[in-house]
C-alpha atoms as a PDB file:
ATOM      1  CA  UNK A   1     152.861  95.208 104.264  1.00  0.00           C
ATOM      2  CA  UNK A   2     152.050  96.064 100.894  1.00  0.00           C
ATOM      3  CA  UNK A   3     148.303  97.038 100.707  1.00  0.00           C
ATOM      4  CA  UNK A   4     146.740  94.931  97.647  1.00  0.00           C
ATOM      5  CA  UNK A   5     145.274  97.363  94.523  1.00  0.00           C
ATOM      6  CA  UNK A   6     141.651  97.902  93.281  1.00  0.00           C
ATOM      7  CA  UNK A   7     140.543  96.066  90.626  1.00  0.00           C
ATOM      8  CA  UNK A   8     137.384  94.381  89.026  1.00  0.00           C
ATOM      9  CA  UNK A   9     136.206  91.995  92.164  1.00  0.00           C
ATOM     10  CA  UNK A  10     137.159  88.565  91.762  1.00  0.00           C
ATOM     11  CA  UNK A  11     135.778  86.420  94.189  1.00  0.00           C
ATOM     12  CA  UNK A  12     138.147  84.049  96.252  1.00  0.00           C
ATOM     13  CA  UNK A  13     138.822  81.079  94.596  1.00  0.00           C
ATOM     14  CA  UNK A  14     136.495  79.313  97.201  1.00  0.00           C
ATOM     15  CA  UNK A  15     132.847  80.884  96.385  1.00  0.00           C
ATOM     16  CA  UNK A  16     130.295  79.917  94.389  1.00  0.00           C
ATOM     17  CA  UNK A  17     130.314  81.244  90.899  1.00  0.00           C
ATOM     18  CA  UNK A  18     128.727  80.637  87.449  1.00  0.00           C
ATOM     19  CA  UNK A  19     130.968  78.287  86.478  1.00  0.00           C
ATOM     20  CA  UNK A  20     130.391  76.354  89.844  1.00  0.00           C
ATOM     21  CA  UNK A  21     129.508  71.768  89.192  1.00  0.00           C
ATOM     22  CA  UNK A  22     125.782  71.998  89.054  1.00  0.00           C
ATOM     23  CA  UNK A  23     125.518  68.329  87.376  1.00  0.00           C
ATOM     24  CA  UNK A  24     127.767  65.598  88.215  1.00  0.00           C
ATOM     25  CA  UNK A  25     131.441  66.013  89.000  1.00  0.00           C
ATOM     26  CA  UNK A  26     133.274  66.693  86.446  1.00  0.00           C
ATOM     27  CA  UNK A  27     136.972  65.504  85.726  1.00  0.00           C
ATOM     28  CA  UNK A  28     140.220  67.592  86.001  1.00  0.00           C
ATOM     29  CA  UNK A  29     141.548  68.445  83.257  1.00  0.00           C
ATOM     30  CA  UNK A  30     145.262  67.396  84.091  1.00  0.00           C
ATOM     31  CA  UNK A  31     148.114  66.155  81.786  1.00  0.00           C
ATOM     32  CA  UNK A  32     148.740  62.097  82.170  1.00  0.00           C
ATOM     33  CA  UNK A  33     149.975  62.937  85.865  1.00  0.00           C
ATOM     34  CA  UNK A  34     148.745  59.742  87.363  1.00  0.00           C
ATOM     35  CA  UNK A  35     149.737  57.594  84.122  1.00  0.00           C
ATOM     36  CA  UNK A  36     153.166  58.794  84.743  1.00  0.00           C
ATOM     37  CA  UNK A  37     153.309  57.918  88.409  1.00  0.00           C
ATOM     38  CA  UNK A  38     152.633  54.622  87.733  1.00  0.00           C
ATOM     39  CA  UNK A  39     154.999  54.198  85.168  1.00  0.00           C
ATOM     40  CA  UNK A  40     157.399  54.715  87.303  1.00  0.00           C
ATOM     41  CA  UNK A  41     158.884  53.078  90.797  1.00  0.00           C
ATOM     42  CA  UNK A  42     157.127  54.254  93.546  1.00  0.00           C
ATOM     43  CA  UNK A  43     159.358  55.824  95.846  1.00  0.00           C
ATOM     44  CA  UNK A  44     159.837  54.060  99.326  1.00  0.00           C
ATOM     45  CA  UNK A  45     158.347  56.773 101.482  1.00  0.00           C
ATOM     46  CA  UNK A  46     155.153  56.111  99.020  1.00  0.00           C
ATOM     47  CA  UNK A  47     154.868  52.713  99.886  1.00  0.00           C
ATOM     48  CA  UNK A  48     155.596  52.824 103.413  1.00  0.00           C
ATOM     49  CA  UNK A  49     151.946  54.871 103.388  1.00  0.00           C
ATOM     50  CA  UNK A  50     150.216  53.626 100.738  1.00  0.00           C
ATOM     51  CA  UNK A  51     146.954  51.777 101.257  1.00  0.00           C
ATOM     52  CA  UNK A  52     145.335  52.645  97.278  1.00  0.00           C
ATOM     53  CA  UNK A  53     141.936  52.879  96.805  1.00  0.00           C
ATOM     54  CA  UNK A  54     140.913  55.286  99.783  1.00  0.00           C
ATOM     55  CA  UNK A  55     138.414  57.825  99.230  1.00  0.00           C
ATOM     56  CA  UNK A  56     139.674  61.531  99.119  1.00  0.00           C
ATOM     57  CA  UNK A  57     137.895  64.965  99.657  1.00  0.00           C
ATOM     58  CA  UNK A  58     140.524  68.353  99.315  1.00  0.00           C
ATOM     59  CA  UNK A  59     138.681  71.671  99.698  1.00  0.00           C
ATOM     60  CA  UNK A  60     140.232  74.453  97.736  1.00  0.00           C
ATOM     61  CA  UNK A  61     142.272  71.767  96.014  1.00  0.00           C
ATOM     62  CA  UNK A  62     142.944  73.243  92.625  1.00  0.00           C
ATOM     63  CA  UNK A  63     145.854  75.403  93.098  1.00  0.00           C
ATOM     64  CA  UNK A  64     149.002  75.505  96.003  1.00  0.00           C
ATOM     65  CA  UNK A  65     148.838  73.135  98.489  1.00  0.00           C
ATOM     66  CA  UNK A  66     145.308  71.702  98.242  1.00  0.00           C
ATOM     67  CA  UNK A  67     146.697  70.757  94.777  1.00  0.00           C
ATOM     68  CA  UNK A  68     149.506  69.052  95.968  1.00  0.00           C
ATOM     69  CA  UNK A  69     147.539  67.204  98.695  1.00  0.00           C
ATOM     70  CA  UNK A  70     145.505  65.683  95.623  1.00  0.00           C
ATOM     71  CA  UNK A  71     148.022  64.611  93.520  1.00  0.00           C
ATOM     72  CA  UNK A  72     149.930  63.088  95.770  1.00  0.00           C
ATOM     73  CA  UNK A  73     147.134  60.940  97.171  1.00  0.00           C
ATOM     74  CA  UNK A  74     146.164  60.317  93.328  1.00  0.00           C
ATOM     75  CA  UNK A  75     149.836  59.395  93.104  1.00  0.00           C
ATOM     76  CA  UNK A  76     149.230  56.658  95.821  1.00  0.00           C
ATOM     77  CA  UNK A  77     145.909  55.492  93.448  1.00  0.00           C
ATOM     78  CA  UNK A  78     143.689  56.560  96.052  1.00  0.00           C
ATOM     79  CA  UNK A  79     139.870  58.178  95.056  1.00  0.00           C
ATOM     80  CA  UNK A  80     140.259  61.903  95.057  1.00  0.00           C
ATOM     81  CA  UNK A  81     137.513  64.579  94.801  1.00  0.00           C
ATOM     82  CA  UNK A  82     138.598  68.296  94.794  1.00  0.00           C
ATOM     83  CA  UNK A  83     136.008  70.752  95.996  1.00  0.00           C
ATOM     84  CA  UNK A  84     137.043  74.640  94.617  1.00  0.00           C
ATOM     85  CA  UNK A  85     134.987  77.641  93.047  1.00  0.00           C
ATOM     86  CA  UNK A  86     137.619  77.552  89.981  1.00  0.00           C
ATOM     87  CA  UNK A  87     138.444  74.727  87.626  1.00  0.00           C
ATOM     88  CA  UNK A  88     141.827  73.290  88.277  1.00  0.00           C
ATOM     89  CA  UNK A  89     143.416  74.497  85.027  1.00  0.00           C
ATOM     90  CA  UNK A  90     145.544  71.507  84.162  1.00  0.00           C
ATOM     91  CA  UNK A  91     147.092  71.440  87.993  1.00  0.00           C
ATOM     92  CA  UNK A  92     145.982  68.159  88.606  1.00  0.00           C
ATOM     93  CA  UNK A  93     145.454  64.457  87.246  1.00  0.00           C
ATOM     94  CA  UNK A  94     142.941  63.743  84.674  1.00  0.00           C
ATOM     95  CA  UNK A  95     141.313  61.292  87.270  1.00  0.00           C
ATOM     96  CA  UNK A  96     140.904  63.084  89.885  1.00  0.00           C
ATOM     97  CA  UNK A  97     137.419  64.305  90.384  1.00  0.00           C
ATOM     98  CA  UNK A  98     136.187  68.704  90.634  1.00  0.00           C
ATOM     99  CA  UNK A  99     133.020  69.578  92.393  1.00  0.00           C
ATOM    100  CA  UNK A 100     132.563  73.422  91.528  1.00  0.00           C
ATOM    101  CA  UNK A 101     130.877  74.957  94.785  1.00  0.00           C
ATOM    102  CA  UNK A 102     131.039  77.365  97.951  1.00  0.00           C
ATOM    103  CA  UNK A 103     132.761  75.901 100.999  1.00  0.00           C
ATOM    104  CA  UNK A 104     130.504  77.889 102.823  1.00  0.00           C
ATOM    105  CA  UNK A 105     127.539  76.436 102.079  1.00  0.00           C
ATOM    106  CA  UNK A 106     126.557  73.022 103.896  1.00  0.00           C
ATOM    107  CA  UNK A 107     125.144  71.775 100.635  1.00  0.00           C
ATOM    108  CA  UNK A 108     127.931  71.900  98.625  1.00  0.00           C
ATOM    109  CA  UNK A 109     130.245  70.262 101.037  1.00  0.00           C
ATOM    110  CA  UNK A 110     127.713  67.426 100.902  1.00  0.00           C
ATOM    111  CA  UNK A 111     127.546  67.182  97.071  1.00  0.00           C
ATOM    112  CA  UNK A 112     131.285  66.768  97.635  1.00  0.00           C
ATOM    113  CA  UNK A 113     131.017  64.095 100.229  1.00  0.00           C
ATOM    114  CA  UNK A 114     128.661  62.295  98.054  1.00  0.00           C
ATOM    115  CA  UNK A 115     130.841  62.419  94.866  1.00  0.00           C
ATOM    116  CA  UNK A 116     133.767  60.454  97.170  1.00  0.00           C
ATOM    117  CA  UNK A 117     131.150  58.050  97.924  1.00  0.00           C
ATOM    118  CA  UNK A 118     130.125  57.263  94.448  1.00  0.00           C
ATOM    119  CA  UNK A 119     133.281  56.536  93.292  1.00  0.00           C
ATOM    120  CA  UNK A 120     135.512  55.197  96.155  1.00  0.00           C
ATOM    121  CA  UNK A 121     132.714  53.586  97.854  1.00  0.00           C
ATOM    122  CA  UNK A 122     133.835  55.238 101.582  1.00  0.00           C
ATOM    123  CA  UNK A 123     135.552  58.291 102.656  1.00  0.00           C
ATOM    124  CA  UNK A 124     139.258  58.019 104.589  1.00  0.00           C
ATOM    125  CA  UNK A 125     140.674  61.577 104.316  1.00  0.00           C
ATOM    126  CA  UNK A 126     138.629  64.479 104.408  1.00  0.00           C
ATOM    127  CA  UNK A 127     141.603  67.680 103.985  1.00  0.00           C
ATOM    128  CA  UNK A 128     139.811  71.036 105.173  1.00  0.00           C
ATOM    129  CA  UNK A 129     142.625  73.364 102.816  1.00  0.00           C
ATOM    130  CA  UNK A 130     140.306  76.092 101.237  1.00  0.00           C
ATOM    131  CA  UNK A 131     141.550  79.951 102.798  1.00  0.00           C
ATOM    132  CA  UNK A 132     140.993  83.327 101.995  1.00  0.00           C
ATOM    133  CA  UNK A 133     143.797  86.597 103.436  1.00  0.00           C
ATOM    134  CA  UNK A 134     142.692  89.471 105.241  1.00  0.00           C
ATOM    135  CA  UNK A 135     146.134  91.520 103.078  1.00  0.00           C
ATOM    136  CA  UNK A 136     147.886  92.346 106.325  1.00  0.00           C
ATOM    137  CA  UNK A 137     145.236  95.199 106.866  1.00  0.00           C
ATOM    138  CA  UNK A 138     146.216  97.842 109.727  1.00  0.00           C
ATOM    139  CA  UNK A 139     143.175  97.098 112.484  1.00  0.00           C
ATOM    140  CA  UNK A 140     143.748 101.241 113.213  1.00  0.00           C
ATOM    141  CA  UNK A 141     143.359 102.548 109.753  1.00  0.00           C
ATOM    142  CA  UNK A 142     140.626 100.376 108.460  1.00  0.00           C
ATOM    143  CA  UNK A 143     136.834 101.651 109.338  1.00  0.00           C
ATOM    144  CA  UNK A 144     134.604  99.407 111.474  1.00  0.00           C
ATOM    145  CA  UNK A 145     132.356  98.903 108.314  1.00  0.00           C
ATOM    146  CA  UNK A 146     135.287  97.352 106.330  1.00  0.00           C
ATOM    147  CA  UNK A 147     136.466  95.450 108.856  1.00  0.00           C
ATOM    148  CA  UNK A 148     132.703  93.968 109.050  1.00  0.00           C
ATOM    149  CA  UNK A 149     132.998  92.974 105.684  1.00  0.00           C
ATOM    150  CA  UNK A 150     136.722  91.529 105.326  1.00  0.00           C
ATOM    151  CA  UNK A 151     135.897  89.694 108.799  1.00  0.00           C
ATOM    152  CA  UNK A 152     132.798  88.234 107.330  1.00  0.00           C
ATOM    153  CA  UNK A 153     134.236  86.437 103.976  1.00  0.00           C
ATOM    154  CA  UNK A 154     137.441  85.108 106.054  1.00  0.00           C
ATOM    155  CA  UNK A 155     136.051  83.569 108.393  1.00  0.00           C
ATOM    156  CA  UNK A 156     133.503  82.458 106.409  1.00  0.00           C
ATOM    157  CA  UNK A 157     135.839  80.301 104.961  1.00  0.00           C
ATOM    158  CA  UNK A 158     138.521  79.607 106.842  1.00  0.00           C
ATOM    159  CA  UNK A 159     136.539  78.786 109.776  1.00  0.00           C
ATOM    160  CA  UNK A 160     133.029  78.182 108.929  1.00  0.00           C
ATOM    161  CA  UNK A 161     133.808  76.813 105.724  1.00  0.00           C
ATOM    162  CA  UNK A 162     136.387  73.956 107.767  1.00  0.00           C
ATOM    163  CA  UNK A 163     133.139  73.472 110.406  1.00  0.00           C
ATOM    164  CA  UNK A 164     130.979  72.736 107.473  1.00  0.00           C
ATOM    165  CA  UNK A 165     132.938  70.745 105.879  1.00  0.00           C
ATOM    166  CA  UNK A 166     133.729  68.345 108.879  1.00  0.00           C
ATOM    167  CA  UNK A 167     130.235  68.473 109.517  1.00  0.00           C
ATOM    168  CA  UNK A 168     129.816  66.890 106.072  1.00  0.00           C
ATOM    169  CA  UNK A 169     132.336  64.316 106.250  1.00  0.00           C
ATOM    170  CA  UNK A 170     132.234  63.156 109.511  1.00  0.00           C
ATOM    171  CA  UNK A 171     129.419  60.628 109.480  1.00  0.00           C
ATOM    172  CA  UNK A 172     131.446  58.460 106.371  1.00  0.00           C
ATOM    173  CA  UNK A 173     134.698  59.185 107.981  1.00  0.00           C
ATOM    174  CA  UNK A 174     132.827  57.408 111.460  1.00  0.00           C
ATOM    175  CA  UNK A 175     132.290  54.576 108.880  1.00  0.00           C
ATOM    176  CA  UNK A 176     135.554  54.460 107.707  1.00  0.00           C
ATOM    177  CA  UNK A 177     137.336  55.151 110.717  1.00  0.00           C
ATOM    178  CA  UNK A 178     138.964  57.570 108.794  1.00  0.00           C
ATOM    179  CA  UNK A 179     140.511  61.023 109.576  1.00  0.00           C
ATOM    180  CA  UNK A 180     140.505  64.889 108.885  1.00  0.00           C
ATOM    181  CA  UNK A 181     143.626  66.805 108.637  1.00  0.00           C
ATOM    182  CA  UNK A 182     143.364  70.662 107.932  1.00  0.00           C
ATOM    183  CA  UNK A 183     145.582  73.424 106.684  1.00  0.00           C
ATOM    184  CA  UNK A 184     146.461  75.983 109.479  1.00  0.00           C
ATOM    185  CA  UNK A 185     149.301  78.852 109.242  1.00  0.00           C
ATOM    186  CA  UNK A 186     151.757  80.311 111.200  1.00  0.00           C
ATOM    187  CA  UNK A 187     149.287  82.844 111.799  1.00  0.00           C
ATOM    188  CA  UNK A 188     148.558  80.393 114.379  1.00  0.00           C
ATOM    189  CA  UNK A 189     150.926  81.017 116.893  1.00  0.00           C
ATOM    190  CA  UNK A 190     152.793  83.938 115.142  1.00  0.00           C
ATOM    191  CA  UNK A 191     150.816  87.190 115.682  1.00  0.00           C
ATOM    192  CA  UNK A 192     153.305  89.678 114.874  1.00  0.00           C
ATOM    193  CA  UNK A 193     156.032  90.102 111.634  1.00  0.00           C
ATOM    194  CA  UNK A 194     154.292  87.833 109.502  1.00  0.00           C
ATOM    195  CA  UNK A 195     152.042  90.018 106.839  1.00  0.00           C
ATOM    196  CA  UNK A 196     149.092  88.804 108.775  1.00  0.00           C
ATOM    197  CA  UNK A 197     146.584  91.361 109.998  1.00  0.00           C
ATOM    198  CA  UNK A 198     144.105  90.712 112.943  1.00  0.00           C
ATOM    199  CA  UNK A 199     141.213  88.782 110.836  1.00  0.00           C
ATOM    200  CA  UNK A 200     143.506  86.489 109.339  1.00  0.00           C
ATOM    201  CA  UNK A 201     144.897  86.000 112.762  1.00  0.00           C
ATOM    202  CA  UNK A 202     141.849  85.794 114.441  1.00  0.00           C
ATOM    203  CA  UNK A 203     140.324  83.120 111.319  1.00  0.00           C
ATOM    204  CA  UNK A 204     144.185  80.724 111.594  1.00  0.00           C
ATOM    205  CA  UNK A 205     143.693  80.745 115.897  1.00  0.00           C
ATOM    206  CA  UNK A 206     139.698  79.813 115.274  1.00  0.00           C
ATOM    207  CA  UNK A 207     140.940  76.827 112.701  1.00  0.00           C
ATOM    208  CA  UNK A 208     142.899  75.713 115.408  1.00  0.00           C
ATOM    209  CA  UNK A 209     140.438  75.698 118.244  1.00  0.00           C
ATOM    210  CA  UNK A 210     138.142  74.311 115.525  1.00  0.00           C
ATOM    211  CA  UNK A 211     140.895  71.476 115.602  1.00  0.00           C
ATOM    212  CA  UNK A 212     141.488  70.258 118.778  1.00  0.00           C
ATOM    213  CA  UNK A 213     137.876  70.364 119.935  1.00  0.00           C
ATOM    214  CA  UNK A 214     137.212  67.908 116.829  1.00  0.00           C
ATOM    215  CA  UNK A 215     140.346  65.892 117.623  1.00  0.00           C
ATOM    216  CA  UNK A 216     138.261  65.919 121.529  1.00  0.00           C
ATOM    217  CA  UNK A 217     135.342  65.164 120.294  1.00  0.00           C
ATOM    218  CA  UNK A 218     135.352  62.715 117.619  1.00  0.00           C
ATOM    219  CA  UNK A 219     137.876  60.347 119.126  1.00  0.00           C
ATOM    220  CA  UNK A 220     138.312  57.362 119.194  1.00  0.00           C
ATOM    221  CA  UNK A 221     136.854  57.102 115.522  1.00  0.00           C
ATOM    222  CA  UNK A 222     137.959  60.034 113.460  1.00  0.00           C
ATOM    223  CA  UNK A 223     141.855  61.345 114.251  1.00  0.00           C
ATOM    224  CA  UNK A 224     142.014  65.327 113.682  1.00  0.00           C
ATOM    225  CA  UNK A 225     144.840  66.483 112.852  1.00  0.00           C
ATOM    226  CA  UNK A 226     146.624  69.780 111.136  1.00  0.00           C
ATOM    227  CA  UNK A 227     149.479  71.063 109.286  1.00  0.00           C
ATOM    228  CA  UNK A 228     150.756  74.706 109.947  1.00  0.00           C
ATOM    229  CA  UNK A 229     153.039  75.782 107.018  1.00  0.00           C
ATOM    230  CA  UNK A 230     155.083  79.532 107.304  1.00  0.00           C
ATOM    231  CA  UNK A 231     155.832  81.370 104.621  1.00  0.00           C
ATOM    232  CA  UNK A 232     154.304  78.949 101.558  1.00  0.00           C
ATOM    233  CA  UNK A 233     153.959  80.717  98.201  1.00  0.00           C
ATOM    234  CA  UNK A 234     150.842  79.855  96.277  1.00  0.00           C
ATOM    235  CA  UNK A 235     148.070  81.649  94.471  1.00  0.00           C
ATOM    236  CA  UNK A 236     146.431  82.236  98.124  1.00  0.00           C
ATOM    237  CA  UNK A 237     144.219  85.587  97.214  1.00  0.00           C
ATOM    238  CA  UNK A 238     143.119  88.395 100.023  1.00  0.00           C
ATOM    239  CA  UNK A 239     140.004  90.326 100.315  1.00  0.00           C
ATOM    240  CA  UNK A 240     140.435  93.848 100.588  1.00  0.00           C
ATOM    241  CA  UNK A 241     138.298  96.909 102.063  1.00  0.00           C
ATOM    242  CA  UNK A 242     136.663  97.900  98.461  1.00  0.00           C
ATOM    243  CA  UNK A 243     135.416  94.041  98.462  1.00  0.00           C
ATOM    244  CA  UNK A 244     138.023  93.133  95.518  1.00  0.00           C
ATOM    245  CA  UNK A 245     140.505  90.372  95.749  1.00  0.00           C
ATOM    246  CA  UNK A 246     143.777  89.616  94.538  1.00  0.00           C
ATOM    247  CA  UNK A 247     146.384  87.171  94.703  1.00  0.00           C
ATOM    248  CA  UNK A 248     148.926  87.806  97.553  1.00  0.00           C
ATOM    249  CA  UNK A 249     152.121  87.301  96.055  1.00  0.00           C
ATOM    250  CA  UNK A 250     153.517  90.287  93.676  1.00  0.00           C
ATOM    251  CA  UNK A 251     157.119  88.429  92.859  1.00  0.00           C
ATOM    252  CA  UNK A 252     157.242  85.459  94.097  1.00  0.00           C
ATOM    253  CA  UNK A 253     161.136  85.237  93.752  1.00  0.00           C
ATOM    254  CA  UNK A 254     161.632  88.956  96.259  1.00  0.00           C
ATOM    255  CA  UNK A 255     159.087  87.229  98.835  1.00  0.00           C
ATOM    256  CA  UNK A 256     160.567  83.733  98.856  1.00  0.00           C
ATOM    257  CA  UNK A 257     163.855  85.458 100.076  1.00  0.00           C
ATOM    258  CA  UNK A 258     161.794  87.539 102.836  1.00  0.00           C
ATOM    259  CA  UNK A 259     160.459  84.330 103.496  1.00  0.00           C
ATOM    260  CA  UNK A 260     164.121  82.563 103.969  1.00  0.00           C
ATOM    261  CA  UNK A 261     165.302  85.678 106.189  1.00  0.00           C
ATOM    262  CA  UNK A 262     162.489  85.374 108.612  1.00  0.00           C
ATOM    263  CA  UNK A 263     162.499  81.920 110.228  1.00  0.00           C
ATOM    264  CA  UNK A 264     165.628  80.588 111.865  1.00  0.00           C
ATOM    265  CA  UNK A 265     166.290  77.095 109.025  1.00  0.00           C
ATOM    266  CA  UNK A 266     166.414  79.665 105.951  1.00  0.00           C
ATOM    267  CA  UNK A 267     164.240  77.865 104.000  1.00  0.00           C
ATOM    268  CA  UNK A 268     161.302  77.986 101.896  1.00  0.00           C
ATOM    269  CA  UNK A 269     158.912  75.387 101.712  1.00  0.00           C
ATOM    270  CA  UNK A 270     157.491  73.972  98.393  1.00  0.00           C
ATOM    271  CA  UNK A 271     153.354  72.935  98.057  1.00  0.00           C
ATOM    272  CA  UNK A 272     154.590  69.291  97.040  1.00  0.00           C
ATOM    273  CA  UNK A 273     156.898  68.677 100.177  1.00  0.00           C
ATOM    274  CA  UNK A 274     153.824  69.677 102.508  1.00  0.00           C
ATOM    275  CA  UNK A 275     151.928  67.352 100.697  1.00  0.00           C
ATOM    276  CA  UNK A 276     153.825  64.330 102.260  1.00  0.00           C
ATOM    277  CA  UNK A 277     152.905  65.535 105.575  1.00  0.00           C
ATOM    278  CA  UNK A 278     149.513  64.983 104.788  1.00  0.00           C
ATOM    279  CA  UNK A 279     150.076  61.682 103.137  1.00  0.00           C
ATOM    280  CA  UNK A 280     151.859  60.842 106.781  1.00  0.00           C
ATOM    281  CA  UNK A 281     149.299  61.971 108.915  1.00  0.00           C
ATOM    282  CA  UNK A 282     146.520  60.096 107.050  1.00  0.00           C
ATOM    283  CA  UNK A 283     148.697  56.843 107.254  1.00  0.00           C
ATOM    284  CA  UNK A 284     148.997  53.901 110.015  1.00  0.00           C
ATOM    285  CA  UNK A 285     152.225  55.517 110.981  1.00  0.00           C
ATOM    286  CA  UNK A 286     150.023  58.604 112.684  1.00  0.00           C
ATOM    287  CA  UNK A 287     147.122  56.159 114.037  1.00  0.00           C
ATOM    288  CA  UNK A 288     148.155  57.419 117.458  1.00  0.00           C
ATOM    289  CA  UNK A 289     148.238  60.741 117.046  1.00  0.00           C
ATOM    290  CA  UNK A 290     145.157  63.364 116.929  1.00  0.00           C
ATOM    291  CA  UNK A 291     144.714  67.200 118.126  1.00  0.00           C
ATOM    292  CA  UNK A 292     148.499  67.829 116.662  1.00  0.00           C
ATOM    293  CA  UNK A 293     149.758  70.214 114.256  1.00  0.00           C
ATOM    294  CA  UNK A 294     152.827  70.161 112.460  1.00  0.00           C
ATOM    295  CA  UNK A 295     155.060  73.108 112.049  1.00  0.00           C
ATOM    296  CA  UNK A 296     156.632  73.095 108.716  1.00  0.00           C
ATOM    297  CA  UNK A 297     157.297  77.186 109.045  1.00  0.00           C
ATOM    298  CA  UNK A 298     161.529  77.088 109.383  1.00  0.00           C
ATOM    299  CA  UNK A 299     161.297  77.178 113.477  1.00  0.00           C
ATOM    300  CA  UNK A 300     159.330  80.373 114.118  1.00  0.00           C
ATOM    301  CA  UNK A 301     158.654  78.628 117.669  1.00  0.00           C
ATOM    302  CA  UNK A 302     162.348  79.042 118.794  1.00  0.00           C
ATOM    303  CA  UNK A 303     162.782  82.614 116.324  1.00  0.00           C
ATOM    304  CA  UNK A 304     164.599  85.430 118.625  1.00  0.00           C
ATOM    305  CA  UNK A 305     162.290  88.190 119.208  1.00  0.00           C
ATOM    306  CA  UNK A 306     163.401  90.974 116.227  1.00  0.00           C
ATOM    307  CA  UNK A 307     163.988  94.584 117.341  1.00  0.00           C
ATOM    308  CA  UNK A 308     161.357  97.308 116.305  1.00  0.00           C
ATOM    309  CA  UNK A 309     163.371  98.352 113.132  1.00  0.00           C
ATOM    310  CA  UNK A 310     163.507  94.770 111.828  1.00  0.00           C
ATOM    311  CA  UNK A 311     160.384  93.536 112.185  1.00  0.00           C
ATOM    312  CA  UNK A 312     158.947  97.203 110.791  1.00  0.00           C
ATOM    313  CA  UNK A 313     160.708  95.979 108.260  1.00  0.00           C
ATOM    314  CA  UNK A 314     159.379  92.748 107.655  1.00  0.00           C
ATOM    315  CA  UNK A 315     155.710  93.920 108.028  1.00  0.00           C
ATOM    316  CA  UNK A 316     156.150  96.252 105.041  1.00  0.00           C
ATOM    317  CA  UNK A 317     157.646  93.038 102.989  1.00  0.00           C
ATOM    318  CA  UNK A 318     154.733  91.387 104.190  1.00  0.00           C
ATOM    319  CA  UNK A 319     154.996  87.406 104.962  1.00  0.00           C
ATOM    320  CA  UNK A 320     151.552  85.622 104.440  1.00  0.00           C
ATOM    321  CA  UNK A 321     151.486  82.208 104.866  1.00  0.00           C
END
């Protein structure tokens, strides 16, 4: 695993900063996307699931995959709201809707809530997305004060920040019947080979007990669902033991082909064809499903175990996901 640099500290893309919504939501600032959609034929997987007008909420939606979630529901002409520390910089449709705040703060997952509401009316999809990397840190060589501190700001948002969230959402999403779906990792199930260390681990297996406990708990009105992706390049940043971040991917094009050698299908998964999942298990097609995650990570479930030399090897590439 490559250990990330120092640098000035940037603050993952999910915390509060000065730039942060603290009037109403504002609009993205996208490029025609939705116009453009609906100039055009929808295709027929789109209308199999489309029920437009459905009220939206993606954390961490301005970038990678939380992106993609929200303009392919805009796509559908559904409401969307994006909640993210960091305008979306042109990466989504002018009509879709960015509350600047902290996913771990209850408030601001509220003021999100509340901005679907005004505008939509009810919420249907509430996507828990937002993440922060622990870098692949070595557990041995890190000191017990740094692990304190990388431990506390990711699981602060990957798993407090999706608790606080649902905790938000759920009382519309009773209303509407609706459902949550969140974005888990590999790091799920994969513990080992991955450019994961132990917090990020620990943060992906917490998501998914977070999961199926909601999936337990809140059915039969809300469905809880999740979506595991392996090996999915986007601007995903890591905090590191000098309190910095940065983003994880150094060349994109060298890690996409780590990516490809690790899992058994060879492939690499784009942002926009995980999106569709979502789009699926928000739809009438999933109504009888809650509590599952799907695997888009290549077939890591059935992967051979590697020998010590290989998988040496793919720790150093590092694989985050």
């Amino acid at each position: 695993m490559r250990t990330p640099t120092s640098g000035a500290r940037p603050t993952p893309s999910t915390r509060s900063s000065s730039r942060r919504c603290t009037g109403r939501p504002t609009r993205a600032c996208g490029h025609g996307l939705r116009s453009e959609a609906r100039g055009t034929s929808m295709k027929r997987t789109d209308r199999a699931l489309n029920s437009s007008g459905r009220g939206v909420l993606v954390t961490g939606g301005c970038s990678g995959i939380g992106a993609a979630v929200a303009r392919a529901h805009a796509r559908l002409g559904d409401h969307v709201v994006v909640l993210d520390r960091d305008p979306p910089q042109g990466s989504l449709p002018a009509d879709v809707i960015w509350v600047g705040g902290d996913v771990t703060t209850f408030e601001d997952n509220a003021r999100a809530v509340q901005a679907v509401l005004d505008i939509a009316g009810r919420l249907d999809h509430f996507v828990g997305n937002a993440g922060i990397h622990d870098g692949g840190i070595s557990f041995r060589d890190t000191s017990g004060a740094e692990i304190a501190e990388i431990a506390h700001a990711v699981l602060g948002v990957n798993v407090i920040g999706y608790l606080l969230g649902a905790r938000a959402a759920v009382g519309a999403l009773q209303e509407s019947s609706g459902c949550m779906t969140f974005t888990l990792s590999d790091a799920s199930y994969v513990v080992s080979g991955n450019g994961s260390g132990a917090i990020y681990s620990a943060s992906k297996h917490g998501a998914l007990g977070v999961v199926r406990h909601l999936a337990a708990e809140l059915a039969p009105r809300v469905r809880v669902n999740a979506v595991a992706p392996g090996g999915v390049v986007t601007r995903l940043r890591a905090t590191v033991p000098d309190g910095s971040s940065r983003e994880i991917f150094d060349d994109p094009n060298d890690i996409e082909r780590v990516i490809a050698d690790f899992n058994p299908l060879g492939v690499v998964m784009t942002a926009d064809e995980l999106a569709d999942l979502y789009l699926f298990l928000s739809s009438p097609q999933a109504r009888g499903m809650t509590g599952e995650v799907l695997r888009p990570d290549g077939g890591l479930s059935v992967r051979t175990t590697t020998t010590s030399s290989s998988h040496e090897a793919h720790r150093n590439e590092g694989i985050p996901s």
